[in-house]
C-alpha atoms as a PDB file:
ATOM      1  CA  UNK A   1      -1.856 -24.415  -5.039  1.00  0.00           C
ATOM      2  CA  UNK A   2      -1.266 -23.551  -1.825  1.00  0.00           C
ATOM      3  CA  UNK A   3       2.399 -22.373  -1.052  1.00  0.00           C
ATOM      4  CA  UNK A   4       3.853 -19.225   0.316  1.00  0.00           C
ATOM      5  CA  UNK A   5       1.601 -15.779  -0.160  1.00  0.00           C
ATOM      6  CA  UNK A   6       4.595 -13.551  -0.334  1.00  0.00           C
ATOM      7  CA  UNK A   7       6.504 -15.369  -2.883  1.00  0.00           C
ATOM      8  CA  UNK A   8       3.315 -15.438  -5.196  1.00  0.00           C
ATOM      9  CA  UNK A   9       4.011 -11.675  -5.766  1.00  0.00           C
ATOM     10  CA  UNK A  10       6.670 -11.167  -8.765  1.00  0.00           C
ATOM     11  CA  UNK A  11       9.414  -8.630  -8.109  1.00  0.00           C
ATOM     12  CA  UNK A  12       8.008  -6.702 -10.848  1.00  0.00           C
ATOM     13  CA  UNK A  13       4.330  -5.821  -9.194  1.00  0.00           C
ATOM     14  CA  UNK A  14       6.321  -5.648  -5.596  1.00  0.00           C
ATOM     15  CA  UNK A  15       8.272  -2.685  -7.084  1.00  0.00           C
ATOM     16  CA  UNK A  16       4.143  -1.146  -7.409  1.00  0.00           C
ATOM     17  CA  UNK A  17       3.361  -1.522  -4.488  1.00  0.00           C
ATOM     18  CA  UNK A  18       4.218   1.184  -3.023  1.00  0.00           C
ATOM     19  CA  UNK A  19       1.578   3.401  -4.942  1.00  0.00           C
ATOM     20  CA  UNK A  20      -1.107   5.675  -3.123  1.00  0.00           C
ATOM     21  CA  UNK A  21      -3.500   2.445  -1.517  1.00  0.00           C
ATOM     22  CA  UNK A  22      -6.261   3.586  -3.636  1.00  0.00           C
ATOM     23  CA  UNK A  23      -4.359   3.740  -6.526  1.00  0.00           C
ATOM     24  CA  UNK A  24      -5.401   0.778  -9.002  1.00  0.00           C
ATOM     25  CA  UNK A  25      -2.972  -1.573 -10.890  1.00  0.00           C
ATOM     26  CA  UNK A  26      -2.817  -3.598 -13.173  1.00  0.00           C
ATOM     27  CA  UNK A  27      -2.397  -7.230 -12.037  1.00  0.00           C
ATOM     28  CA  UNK A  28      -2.164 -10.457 -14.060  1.00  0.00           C
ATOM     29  CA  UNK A  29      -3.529 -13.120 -11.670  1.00  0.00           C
ATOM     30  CA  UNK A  30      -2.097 -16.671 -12.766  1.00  0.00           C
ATOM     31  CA  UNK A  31      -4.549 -19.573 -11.697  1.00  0.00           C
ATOM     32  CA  UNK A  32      -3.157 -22.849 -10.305  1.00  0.00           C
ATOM     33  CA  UNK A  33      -2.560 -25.123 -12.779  1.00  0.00           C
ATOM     34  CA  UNK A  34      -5.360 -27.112 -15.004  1.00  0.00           C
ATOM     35  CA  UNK A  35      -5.929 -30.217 -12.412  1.00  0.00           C
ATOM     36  CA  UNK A  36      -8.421 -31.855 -15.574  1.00  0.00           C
ATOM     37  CA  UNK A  37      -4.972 -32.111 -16.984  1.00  0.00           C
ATOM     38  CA  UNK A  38      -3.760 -32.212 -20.613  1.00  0.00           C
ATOM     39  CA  UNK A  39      -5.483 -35.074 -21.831  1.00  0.00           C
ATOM     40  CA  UNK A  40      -9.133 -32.851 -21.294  1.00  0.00           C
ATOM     41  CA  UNK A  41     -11.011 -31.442 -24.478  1.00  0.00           C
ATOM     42  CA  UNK A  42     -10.963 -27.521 -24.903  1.00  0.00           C
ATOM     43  CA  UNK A  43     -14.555 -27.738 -22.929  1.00  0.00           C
ATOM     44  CA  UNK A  44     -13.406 -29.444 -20.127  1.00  0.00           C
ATOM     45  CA  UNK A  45     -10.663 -26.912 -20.009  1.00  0.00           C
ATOM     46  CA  UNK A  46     -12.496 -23.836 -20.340  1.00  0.00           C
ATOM     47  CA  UNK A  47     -15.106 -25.062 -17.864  1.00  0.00           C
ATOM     48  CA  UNK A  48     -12.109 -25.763 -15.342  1.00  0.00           C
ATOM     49  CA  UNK A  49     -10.471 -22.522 -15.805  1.00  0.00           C
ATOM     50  CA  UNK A  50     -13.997 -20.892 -15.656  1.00  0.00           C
ATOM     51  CA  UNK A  51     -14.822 -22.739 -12.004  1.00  0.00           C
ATOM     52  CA  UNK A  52     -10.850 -21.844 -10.520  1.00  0.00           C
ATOM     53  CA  UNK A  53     -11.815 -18.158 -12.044  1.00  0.00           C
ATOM     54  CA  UNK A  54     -14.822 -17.661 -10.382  1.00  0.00           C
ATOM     55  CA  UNK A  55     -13.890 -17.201  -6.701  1.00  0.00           C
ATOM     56  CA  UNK A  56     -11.159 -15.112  -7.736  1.00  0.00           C
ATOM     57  CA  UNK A  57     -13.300 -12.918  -9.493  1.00  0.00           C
ATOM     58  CA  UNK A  58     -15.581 -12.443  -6.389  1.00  0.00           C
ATOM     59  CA  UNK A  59     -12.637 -12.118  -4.414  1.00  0.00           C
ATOM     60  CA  UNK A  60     -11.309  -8.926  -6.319  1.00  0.00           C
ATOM     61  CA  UNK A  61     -14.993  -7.445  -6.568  1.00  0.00           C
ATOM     62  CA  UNK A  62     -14.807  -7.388  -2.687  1.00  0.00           C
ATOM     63  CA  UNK A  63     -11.001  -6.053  -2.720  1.00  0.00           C
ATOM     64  CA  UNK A  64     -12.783  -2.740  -4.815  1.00  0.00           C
ATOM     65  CA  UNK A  65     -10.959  -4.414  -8.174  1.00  0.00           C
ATOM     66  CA  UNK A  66     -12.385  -5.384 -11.062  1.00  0.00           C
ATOM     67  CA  UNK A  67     -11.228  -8.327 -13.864  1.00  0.00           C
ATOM     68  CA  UNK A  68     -11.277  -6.279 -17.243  1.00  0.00           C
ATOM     69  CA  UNK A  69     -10.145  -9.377 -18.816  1.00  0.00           C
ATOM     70  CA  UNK A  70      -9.665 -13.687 -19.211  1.00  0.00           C
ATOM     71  CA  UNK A  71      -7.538 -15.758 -20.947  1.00  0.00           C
ATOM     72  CA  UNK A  72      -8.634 -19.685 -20.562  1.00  0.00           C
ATOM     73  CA  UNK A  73      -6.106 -20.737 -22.420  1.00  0.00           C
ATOM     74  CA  UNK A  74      -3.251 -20.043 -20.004  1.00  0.00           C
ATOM     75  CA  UNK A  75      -5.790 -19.600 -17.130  1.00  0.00           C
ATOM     76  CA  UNK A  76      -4.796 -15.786 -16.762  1.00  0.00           C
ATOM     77  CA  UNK A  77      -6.625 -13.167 -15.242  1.00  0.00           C
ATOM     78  CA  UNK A  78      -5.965  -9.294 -15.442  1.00  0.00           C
ATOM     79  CA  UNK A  79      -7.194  -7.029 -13.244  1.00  0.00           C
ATOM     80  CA  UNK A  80      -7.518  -3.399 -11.501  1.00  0.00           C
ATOM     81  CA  UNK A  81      -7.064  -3.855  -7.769  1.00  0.00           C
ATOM     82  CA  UNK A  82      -6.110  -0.908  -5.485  1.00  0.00           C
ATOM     83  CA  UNK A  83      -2.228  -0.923  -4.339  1.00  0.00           C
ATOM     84  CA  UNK A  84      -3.723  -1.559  -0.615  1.00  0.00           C
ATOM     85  CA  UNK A  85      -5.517  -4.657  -1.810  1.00  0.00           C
ATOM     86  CA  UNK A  86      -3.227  -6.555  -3.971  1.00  0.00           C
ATOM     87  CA  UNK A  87      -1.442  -8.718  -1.250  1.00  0.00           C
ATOM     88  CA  UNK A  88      -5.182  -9.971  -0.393  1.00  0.00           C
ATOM     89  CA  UNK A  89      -4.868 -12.032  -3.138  1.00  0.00           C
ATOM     90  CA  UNK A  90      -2.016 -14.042  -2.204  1.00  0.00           C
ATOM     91  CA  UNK A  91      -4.086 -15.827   0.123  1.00  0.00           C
ATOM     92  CA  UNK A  92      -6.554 -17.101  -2.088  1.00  0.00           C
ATOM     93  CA  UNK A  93      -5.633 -21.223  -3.382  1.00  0.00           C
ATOM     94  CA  UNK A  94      -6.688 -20.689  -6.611  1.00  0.00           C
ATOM     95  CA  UNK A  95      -3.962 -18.058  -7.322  1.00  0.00           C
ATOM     96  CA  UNK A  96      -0.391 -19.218  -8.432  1.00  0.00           C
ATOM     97  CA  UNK A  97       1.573 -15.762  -8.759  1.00  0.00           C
ATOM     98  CA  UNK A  98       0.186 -12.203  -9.353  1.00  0.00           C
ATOM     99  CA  UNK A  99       2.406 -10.127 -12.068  1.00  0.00           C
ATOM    100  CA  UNK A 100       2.253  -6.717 -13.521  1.00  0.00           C
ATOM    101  CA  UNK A 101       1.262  -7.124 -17.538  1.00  0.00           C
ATOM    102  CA  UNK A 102       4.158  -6.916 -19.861  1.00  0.00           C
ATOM    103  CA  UNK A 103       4.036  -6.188 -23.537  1.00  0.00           C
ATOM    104  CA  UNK A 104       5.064  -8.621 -25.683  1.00  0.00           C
ATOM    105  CA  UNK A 105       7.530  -7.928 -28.426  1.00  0.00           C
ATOM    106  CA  UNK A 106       8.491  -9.786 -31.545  1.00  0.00           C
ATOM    107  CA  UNK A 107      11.705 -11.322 -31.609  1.00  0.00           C
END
């Protein structure tokens, strides 16, 4: 996914980034989605989300971030990226919209 860079930023994480540069945050990176499509076994999946993941990851290592977590399933990412370094990401075609985490509550 290509798209605009500014618009993959939600309102939410915008409102953040106006912390110290060096400050990190929490970021959910959203991967493009799953181009095996529906129809692929869990494996095929996984392996997908795991090759879309992987220049992402590098990416953030050489923003000073680091992924502390990864969710295949809905080909999620969350990481600590300094404020400074968070629009970076925008450029990168693998990511589909960067978010700040929210908790989720029952019903």
């Amino acid at each position: 996914m290509t798209g605009d860079p500014e618009r993959k930023i939600t309102d939410a994480l915008e409102r953040q980034l106006v912390a110290p540069p060096d400050v990190p945050l929490d970021v959910i990176v959203e991967l493009a989605p799953d181009p095996v499509g529906s129809s692929a076994t869990a494996a095929e999946m996984k392996e997908s989300f795991e090759k879309a993941a992987a220049p992402v990851n590098e990416a953030i290592a050489r923003k000073g971030g680091e992924v502390v977590d990864s969710v295949w399933l809905n080909r999620t990412l969350h990481a600590k990226v300094p404020a400074a370094n968070v629009r970076d990401l925008t450029g990168l075609e693998e990511v589909a919209a960067l978010d700040s985490p929210r908790p989720i509550e029952p019903e």
